[in-house]
PDBML (XML) file of the C-alpha atoms, coordinates in Angstrom:
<?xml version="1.0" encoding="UTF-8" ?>
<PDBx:datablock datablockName="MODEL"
   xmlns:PDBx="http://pdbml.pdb.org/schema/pdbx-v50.xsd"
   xmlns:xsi="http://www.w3.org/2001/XMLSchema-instance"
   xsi:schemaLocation="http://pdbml.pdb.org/schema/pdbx-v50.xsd pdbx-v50.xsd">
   <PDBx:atom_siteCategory>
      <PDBx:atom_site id="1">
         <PDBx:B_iso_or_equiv>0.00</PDBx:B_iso_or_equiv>
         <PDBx:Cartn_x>163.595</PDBx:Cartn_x>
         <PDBx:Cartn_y>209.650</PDBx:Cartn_y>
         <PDBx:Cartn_z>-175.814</PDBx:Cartn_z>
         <PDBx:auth_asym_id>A</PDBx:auth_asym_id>
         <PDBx:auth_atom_id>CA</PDBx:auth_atom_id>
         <PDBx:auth_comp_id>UNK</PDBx:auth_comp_id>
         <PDBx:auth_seq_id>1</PDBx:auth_seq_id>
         <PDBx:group_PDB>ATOM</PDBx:group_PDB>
         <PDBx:label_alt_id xsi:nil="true" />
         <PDBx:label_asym_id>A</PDBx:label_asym_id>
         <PDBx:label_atom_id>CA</PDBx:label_atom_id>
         <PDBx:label_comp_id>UNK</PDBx:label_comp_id>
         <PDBx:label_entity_id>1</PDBx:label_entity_id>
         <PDBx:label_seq_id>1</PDBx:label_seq_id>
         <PDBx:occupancy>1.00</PDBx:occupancy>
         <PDBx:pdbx_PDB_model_num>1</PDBx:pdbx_PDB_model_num>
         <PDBx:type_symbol>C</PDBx:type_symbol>
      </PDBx:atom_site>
      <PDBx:atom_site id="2">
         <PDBx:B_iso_or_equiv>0.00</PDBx:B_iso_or_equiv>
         <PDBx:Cartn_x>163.754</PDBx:Cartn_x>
         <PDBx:Cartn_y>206.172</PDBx:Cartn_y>
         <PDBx:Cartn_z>-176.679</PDBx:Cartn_z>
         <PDBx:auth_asym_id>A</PDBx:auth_asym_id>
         <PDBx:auth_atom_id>CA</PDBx:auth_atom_id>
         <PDBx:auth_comp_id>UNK</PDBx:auth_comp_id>
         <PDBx:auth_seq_id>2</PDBx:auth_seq_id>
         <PDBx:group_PDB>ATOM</PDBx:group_PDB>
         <PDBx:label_alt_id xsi:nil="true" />
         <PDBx:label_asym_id>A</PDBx:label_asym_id>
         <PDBx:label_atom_id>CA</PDBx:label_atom_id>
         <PDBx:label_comp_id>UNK</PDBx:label_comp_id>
         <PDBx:label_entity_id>1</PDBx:label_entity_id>
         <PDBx:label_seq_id>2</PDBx:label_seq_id>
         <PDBx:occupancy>1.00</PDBx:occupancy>
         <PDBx:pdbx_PDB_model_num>1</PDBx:pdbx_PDB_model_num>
         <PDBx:type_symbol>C</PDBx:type_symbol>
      </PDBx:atom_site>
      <PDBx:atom_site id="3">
         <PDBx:B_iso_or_equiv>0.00</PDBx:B_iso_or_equiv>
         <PDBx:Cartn_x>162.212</PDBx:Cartn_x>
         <PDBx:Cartn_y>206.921</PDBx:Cartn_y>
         <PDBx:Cartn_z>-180.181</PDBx:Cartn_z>
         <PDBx:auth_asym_id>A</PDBx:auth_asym_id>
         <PDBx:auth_atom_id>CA</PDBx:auth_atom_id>
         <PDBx:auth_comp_id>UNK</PDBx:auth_comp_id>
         <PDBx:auth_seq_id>3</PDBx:auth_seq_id>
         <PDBx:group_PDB>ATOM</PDBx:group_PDB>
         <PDBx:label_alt_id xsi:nil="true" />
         <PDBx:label_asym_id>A</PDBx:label_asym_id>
         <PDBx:label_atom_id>CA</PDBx:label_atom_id>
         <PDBx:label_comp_id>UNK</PDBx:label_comp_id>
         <PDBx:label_entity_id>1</PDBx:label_entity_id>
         <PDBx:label_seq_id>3</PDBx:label_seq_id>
         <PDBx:occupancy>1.00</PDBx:occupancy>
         <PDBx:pdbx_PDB_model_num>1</PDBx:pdbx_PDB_model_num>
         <PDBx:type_symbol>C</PDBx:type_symbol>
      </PDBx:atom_site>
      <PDBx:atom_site id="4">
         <PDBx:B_iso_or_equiv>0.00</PDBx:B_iso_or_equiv>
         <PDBx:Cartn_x>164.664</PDBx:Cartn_x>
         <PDBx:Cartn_y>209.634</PDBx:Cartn_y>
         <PDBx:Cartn_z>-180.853</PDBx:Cartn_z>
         <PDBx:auth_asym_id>A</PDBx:auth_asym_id>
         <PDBx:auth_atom_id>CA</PDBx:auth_atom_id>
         <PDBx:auth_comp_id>UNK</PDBx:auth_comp_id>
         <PDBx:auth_seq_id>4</PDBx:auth_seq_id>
         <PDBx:group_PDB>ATOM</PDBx:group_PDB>
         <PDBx:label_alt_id xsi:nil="true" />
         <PDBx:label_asym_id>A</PDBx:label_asym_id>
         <PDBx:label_atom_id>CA</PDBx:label_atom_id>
         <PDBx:label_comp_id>UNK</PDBx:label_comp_id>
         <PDBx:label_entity_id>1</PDBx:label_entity_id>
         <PDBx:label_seq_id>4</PDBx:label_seq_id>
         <PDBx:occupancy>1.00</PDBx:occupancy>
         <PDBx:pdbx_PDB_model_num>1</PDBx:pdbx_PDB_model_num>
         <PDBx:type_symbol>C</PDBx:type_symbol>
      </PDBx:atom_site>
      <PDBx:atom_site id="5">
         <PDBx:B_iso_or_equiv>0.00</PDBx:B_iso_or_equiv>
         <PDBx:Cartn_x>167.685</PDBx:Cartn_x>
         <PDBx:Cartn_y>207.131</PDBx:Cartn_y>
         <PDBx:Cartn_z>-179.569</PDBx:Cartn_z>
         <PDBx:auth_asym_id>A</PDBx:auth_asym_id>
         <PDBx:auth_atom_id>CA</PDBx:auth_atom_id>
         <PDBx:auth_comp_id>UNK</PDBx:auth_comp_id>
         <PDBx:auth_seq_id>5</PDBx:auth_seq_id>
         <PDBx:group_PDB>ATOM</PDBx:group_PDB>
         <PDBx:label_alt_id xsi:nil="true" />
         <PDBx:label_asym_id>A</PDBx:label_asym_id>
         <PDBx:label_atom_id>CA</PDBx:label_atom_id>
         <PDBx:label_comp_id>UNK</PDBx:label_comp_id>
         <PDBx:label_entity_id>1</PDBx:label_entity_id>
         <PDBx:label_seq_id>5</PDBx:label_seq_id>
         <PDBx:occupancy>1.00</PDBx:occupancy>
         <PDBx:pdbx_PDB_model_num>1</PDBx:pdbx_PDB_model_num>
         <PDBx:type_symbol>C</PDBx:type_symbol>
      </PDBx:atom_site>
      <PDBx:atom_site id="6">
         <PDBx:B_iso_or_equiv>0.00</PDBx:B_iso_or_equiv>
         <PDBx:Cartn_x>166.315</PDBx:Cartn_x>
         <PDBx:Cartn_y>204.709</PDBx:Cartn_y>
         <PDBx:Cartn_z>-182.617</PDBx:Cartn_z>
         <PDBx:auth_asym_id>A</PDBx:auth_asym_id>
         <PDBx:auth_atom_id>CA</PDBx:auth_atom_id>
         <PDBx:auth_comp_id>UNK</PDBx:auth_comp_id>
         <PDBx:auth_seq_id>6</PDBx:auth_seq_id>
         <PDBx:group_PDB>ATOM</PDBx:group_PDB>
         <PDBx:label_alt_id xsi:nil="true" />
         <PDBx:label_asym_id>A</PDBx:label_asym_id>
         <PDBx:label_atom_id>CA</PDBx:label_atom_id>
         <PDBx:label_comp_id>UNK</PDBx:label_comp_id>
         <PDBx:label_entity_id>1</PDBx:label_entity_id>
         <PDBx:label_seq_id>6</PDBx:label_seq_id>
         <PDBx:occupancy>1.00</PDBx:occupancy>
         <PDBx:pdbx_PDB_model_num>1</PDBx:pdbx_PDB_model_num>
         <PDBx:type_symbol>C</PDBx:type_symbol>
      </PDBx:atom_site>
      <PDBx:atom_site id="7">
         <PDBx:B_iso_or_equiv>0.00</PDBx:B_iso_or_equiv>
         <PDBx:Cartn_x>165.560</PDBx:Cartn_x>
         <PDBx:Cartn_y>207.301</PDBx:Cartn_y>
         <PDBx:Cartn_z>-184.939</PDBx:Cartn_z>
         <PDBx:auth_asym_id>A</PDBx:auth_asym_id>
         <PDBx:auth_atom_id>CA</PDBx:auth_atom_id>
         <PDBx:auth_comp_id>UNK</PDBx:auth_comp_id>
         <PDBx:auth_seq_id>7</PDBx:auth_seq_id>
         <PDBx:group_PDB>ATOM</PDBx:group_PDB>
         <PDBx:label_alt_id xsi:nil="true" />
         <PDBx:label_asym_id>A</PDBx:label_asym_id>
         <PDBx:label_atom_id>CA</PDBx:label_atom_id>
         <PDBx:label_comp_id>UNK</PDBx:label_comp_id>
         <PDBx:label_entity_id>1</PDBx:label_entity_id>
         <PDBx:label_seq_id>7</PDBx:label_seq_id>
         <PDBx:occupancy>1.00</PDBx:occupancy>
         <PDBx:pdbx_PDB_model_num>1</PDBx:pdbx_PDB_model_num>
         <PDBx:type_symbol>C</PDBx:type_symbol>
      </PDBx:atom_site>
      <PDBx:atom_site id="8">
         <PDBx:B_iso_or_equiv>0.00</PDBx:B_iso_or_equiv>
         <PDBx:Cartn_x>169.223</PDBx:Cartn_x>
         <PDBx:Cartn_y>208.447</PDBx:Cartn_y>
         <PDBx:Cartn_z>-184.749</PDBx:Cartn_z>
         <PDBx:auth_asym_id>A</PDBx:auth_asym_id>
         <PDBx:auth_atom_id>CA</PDBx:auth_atom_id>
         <PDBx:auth_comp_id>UNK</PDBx:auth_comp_id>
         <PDBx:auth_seq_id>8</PDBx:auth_seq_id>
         <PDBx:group_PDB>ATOM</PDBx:group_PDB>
         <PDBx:label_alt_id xsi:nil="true" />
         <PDBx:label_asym_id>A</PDBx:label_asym_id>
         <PDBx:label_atom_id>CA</PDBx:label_atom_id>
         <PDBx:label_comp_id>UNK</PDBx:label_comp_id>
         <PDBx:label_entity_id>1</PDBx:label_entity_id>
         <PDBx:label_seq_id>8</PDBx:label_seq_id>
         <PDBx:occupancy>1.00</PDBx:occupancy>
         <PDBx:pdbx_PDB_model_num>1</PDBx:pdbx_PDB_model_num>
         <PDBx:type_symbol>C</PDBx:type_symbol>
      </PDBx:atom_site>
      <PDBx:atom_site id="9">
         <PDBx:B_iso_or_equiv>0.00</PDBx:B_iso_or_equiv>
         <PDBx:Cartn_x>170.640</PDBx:Cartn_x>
         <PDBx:Cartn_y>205.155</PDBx:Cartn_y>
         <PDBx:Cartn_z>-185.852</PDBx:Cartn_z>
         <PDBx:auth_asym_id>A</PDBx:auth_asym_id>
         <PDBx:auth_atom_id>CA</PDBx:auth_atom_id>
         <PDBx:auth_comp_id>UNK</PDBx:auth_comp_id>
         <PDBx:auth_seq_id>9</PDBx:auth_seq_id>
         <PDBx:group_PDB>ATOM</PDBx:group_PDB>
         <PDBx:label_alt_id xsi:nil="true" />
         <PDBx:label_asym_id>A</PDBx:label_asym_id>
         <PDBx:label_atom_id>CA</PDBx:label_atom_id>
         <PDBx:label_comp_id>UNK</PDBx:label_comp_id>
         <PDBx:label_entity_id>1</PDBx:label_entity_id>
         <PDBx:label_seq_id>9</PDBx:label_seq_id>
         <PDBx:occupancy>1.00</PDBx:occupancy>
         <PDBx:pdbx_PDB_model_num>1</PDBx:pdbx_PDB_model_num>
         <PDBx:type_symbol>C</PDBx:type_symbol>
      </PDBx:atom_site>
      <PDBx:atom_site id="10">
         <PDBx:B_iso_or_equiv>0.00</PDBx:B_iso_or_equiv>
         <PDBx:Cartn_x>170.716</PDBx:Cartn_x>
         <PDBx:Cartn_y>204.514</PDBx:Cartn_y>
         <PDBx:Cartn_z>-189.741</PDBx:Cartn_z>
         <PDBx:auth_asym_id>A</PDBx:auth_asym_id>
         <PDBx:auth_atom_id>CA</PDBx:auth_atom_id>
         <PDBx:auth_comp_id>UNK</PDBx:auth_comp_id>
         <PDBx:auth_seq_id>10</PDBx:auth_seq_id>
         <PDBx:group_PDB>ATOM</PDBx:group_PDB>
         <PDBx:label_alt_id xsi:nil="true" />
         <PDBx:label_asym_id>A</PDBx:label_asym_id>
         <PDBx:label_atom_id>CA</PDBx:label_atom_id>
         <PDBx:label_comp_id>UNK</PDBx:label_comp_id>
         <PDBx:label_entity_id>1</PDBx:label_entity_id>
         <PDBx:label_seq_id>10</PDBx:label_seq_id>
         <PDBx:occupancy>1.00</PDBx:occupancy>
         <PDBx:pdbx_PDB_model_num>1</PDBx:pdbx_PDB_model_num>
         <PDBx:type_symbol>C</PDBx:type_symbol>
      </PDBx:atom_site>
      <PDBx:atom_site id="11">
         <PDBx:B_iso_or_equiv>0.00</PDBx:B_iso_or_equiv>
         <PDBx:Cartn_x>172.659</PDBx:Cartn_x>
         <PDBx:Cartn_y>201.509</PDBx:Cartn_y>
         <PDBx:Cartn_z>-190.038</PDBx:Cartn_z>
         <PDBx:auth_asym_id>A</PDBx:auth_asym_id>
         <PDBx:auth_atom_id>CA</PDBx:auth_atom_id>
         <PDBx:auth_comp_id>UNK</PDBx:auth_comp_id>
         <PDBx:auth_seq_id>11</PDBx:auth_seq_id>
         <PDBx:group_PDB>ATOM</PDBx:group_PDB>
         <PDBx:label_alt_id xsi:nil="true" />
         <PDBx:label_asym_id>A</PDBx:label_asym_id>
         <PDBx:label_atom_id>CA</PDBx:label_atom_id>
         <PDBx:label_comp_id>UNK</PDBx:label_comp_id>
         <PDBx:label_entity_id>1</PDBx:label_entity_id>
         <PDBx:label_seq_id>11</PDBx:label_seq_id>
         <PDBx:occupancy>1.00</PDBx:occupancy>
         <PDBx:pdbx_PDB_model_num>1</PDBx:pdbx_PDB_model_num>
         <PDBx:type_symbol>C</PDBx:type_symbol>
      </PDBx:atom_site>
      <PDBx:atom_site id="12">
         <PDBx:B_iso_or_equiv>0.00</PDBx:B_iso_or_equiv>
         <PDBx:Cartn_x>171.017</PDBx:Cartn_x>
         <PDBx:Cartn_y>197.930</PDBx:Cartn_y>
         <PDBx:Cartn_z>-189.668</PDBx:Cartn_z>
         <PDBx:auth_asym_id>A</PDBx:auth_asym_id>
         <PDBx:auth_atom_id>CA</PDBx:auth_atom_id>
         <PDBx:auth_comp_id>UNK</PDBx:auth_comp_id>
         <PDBx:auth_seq_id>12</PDBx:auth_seq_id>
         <PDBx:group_PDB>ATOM</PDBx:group_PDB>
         <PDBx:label_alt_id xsi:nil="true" />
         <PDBx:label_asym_id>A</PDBx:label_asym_id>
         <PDBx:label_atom_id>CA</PDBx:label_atom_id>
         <PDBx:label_comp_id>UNK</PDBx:label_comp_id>
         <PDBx:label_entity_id>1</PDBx:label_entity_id>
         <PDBx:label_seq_id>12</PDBx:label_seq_id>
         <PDBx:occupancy>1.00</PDBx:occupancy>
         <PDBx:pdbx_PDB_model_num>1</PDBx:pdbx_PDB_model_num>
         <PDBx:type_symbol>C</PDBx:type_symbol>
      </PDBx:atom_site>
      <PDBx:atom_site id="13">
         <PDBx:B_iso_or_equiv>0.00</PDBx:B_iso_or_equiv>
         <PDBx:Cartn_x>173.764</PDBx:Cartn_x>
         <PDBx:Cartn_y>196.544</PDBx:Cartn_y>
         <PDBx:Cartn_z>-187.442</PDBx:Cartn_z>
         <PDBx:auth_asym_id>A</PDBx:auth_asym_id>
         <PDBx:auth_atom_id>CA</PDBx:auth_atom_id>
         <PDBx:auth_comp_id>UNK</PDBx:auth_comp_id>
         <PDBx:auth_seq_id>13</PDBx:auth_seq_id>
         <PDBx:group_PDB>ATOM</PDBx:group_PDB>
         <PDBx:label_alt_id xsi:nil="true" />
         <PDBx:label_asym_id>A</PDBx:label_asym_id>
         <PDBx:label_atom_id>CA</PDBx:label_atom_id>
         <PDBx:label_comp_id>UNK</PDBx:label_comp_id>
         <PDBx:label_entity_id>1</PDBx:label_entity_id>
         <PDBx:label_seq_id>13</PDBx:label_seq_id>
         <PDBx:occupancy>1.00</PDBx:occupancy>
         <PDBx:pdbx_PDB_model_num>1</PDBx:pdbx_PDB_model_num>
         <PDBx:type_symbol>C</PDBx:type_symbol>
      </PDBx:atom_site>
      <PDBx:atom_site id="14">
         <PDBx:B_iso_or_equiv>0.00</PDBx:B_iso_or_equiv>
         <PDBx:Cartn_x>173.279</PDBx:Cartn_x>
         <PDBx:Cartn_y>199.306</PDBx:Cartn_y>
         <PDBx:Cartn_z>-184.438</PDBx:Cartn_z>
         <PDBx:auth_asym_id>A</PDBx:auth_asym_id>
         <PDBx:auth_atom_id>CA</PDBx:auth_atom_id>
         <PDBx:auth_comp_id>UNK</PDBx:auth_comp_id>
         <PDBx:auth_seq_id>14</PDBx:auth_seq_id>
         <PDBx:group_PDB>ATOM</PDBx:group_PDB>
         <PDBx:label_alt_id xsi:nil="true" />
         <PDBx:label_asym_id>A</PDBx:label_asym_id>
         <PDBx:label_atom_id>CA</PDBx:label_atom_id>
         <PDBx:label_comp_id>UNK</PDBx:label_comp_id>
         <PDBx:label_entity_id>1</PDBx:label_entity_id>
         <PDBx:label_seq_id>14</PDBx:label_seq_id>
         <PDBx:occupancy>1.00</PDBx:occupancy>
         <PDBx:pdbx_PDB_model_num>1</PDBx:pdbx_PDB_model_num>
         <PDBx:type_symbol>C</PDBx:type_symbol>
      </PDBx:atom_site>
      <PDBx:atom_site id="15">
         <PDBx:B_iso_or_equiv>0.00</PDBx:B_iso_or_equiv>
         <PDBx:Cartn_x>171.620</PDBx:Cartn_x>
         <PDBx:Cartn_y>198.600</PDBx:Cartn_y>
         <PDBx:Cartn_z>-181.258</PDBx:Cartn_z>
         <PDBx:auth_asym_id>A</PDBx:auth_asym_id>
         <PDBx:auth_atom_id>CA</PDBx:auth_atom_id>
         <PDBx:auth_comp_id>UNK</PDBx:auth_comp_id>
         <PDBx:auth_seq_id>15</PDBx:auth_seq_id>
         <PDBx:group_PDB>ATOM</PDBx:group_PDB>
         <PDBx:label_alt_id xsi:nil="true" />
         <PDBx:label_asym_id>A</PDBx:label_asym_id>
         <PDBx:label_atom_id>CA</PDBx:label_atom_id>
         <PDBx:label_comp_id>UNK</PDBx:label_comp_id>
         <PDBx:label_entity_id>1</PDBx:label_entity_id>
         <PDBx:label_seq_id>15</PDBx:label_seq_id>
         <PDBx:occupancy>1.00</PDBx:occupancy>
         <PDBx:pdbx_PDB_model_num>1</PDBx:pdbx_PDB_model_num>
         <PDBx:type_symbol>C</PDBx:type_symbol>
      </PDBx:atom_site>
      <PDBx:atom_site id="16">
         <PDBx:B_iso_or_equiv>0.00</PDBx:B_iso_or_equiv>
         <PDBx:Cartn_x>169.923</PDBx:Cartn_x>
         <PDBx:Cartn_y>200.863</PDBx:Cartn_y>
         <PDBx:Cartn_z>-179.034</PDBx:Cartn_z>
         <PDBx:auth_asym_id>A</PDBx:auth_asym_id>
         <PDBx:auth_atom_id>CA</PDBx:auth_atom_id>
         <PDBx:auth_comp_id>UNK</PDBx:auth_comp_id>
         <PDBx:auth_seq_id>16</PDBx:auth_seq_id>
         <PDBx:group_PDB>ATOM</PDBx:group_PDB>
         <PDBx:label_alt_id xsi:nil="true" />
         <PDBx:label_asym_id>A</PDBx:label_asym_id>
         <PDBx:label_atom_id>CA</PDBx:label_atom_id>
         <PDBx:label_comp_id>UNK</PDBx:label_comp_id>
         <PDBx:label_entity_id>1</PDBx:label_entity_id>
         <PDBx:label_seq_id>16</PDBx:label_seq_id>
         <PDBx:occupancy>1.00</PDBx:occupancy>
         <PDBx:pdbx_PDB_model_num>1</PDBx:pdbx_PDB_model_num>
         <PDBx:type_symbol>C</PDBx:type_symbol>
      </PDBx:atom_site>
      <PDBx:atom_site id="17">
         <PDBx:B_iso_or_equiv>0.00</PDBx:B_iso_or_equiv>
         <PDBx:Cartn_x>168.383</PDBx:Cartn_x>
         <PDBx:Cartn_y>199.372</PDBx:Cartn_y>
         <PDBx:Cartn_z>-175.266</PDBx:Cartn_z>
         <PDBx:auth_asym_id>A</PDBx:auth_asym_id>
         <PDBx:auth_atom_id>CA</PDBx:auth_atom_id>
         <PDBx:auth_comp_id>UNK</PDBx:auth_comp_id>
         <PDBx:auth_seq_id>17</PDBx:auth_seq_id>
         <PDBx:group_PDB>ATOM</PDBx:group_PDB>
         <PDBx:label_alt_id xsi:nil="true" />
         <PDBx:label_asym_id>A</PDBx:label_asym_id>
         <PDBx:label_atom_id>CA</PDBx:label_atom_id>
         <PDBx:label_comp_id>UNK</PDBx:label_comp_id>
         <PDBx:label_entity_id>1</PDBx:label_entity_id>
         <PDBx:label_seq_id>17</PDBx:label_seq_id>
         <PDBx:occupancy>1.00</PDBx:occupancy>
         <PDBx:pdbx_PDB_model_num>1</PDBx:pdbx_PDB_model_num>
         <PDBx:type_symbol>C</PDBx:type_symbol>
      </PDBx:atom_site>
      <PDBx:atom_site id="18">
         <PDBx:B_iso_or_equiv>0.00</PDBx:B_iso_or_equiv>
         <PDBx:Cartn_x>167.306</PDBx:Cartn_x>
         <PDBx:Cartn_y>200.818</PDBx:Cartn_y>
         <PDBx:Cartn_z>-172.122</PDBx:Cartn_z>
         <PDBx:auth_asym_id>A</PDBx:auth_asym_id>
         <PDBx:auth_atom_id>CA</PDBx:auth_atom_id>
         <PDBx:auth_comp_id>UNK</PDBx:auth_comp_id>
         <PDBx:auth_seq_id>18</PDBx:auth_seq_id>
         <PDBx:group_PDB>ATOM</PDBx:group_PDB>
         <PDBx:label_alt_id xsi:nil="true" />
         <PDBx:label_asym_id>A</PDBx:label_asym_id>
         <PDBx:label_atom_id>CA</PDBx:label_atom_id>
         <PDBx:label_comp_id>UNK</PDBx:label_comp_id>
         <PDBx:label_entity_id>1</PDBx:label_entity_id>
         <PDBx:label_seq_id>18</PDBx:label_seq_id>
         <PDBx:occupancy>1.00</PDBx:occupancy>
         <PDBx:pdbx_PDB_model_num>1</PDBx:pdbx_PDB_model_num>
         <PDBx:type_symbol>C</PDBx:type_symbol>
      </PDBx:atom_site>
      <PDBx:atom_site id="19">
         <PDBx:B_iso_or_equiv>0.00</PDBx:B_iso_or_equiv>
         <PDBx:Cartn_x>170.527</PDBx:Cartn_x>
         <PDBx:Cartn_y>200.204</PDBx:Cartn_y>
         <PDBx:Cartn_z>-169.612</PDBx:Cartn_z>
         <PDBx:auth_asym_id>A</PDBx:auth_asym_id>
         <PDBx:auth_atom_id>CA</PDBx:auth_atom_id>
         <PDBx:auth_comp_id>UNK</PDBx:auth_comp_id>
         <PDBx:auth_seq_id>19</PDBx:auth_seq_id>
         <PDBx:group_PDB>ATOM</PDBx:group_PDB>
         <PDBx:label_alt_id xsi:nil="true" />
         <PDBx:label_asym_id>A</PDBx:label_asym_id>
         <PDBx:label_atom_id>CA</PDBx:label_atom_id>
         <PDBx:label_comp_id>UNK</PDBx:label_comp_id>
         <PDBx:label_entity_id>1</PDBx:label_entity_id>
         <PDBx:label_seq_id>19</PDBx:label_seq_id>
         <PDBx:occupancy>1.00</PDBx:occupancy>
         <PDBx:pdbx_PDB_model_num>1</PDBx:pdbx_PDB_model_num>
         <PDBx:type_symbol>C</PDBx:type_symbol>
      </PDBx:atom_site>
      <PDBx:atom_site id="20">
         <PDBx:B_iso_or_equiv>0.00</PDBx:B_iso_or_equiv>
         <PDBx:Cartn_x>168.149</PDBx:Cartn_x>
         <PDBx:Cartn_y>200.793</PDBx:Cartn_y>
         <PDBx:Cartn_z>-166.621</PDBx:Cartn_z>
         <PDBx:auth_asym_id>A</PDBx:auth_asym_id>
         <PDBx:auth_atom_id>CA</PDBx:auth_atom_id>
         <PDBx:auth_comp_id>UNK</PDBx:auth_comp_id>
         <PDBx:auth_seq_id>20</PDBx:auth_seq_id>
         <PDBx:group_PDB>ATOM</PDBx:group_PDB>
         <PDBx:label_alt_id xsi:nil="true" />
         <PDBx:label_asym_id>A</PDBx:label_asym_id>
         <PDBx:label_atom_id>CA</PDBx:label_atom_id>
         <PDBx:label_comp_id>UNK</PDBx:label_comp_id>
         <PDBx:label_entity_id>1</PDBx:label_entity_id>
         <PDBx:label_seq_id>20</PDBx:label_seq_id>
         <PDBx:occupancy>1.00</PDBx:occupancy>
         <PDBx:pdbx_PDB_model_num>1</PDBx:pdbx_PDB_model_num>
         <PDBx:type_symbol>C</PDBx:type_symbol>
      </PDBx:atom_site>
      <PDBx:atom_site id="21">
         <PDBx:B_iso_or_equiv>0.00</PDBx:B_iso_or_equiv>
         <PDBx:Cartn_x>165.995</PDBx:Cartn_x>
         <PDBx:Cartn_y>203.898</PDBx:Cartn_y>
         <PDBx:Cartn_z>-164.964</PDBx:Cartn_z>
         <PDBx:auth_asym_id>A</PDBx:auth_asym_id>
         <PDBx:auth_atom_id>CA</PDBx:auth_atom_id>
         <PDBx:auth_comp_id>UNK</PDBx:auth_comp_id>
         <PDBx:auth_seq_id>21</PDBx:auth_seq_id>
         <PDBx:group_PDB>ATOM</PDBx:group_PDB>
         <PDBx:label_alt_id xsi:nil="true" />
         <PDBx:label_asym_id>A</PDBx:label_asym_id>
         <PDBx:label_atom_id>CA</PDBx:label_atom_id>
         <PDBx:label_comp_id>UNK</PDBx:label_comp_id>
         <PDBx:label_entity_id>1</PDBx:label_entity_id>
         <PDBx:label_seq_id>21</PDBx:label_seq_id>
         <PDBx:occupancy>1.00</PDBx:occupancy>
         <PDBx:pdbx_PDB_model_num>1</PDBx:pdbx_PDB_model_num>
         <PDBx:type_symbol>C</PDBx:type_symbol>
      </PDBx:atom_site>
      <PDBx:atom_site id="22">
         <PDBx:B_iso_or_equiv>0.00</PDBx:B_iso_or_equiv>
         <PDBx:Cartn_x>166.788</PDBx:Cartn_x>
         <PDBx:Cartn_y>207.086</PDBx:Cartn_y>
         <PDBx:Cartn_z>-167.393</PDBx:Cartn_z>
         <PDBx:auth_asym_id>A</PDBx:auth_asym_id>
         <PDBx:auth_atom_id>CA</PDBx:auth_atom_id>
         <PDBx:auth_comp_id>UNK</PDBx:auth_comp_id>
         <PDBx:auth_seq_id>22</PDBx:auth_seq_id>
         <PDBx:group_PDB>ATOM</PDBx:group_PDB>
         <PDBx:label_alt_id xsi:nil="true" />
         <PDBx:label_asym_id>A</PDBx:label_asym_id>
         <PDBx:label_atom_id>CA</PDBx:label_atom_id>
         <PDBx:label_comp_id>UNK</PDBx:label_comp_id>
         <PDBx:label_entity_id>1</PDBx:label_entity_id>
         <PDBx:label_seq_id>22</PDBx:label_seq_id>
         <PDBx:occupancy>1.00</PDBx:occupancy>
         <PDBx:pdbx_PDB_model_num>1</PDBx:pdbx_PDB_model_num>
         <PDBx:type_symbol>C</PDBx:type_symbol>
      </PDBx:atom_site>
      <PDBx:atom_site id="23">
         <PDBx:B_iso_or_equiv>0.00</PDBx:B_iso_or_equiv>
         <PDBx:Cartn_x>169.546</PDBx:Cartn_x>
         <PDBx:Cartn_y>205.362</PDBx:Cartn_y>
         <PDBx:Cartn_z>-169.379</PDBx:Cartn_z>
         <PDBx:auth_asym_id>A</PDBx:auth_asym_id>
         <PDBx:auth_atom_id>CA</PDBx:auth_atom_id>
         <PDBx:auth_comp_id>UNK</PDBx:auth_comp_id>
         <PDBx:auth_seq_id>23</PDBx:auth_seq_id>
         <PDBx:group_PDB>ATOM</PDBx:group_PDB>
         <PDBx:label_alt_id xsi:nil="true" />
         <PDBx:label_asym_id>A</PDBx:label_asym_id>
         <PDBx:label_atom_id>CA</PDBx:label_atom_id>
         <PDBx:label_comp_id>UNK</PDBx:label_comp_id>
         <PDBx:label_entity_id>1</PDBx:label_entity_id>
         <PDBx:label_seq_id>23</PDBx:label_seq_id>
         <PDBx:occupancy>1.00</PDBx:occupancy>
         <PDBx:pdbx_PDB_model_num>1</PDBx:pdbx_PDB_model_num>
         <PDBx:type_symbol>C</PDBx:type_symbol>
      </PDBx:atom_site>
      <PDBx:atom_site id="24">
         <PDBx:B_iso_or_equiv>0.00</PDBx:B_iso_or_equiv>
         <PDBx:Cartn_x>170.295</PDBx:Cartn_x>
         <PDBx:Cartn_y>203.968</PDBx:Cartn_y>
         <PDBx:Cartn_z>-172.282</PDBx:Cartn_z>
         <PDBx:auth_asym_id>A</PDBx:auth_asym_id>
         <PDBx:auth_atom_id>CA</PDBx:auth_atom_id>
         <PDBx:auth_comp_id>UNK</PDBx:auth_comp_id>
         <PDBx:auth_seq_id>24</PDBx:auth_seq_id>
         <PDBx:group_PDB>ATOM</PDBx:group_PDB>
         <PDBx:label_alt_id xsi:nil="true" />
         <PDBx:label_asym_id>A</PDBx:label_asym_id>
         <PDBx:label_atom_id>CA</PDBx:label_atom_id>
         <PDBx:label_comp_id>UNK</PDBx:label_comp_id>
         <PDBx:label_entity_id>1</PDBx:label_entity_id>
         <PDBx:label_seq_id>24</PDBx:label_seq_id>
         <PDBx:occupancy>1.00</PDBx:occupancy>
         <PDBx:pdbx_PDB_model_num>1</PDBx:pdbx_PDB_model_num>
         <PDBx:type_symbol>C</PDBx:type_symbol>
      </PDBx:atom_site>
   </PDBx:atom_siteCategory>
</PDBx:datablock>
């Protein structure tokens, strides 16, 4: 999931973490 979460983003300036557990 977390691969597919920063495979989604295409823009340099996005951020994608792990908020805790199952979510991001």
């Amino acid at each position: 999931v977390a691969s597919v979460l920063q495979d989604s983003l295409q823009r340099e300036g996005d951020v994608v973490c792990r908020y805790g557990g199952e979510e991001f």
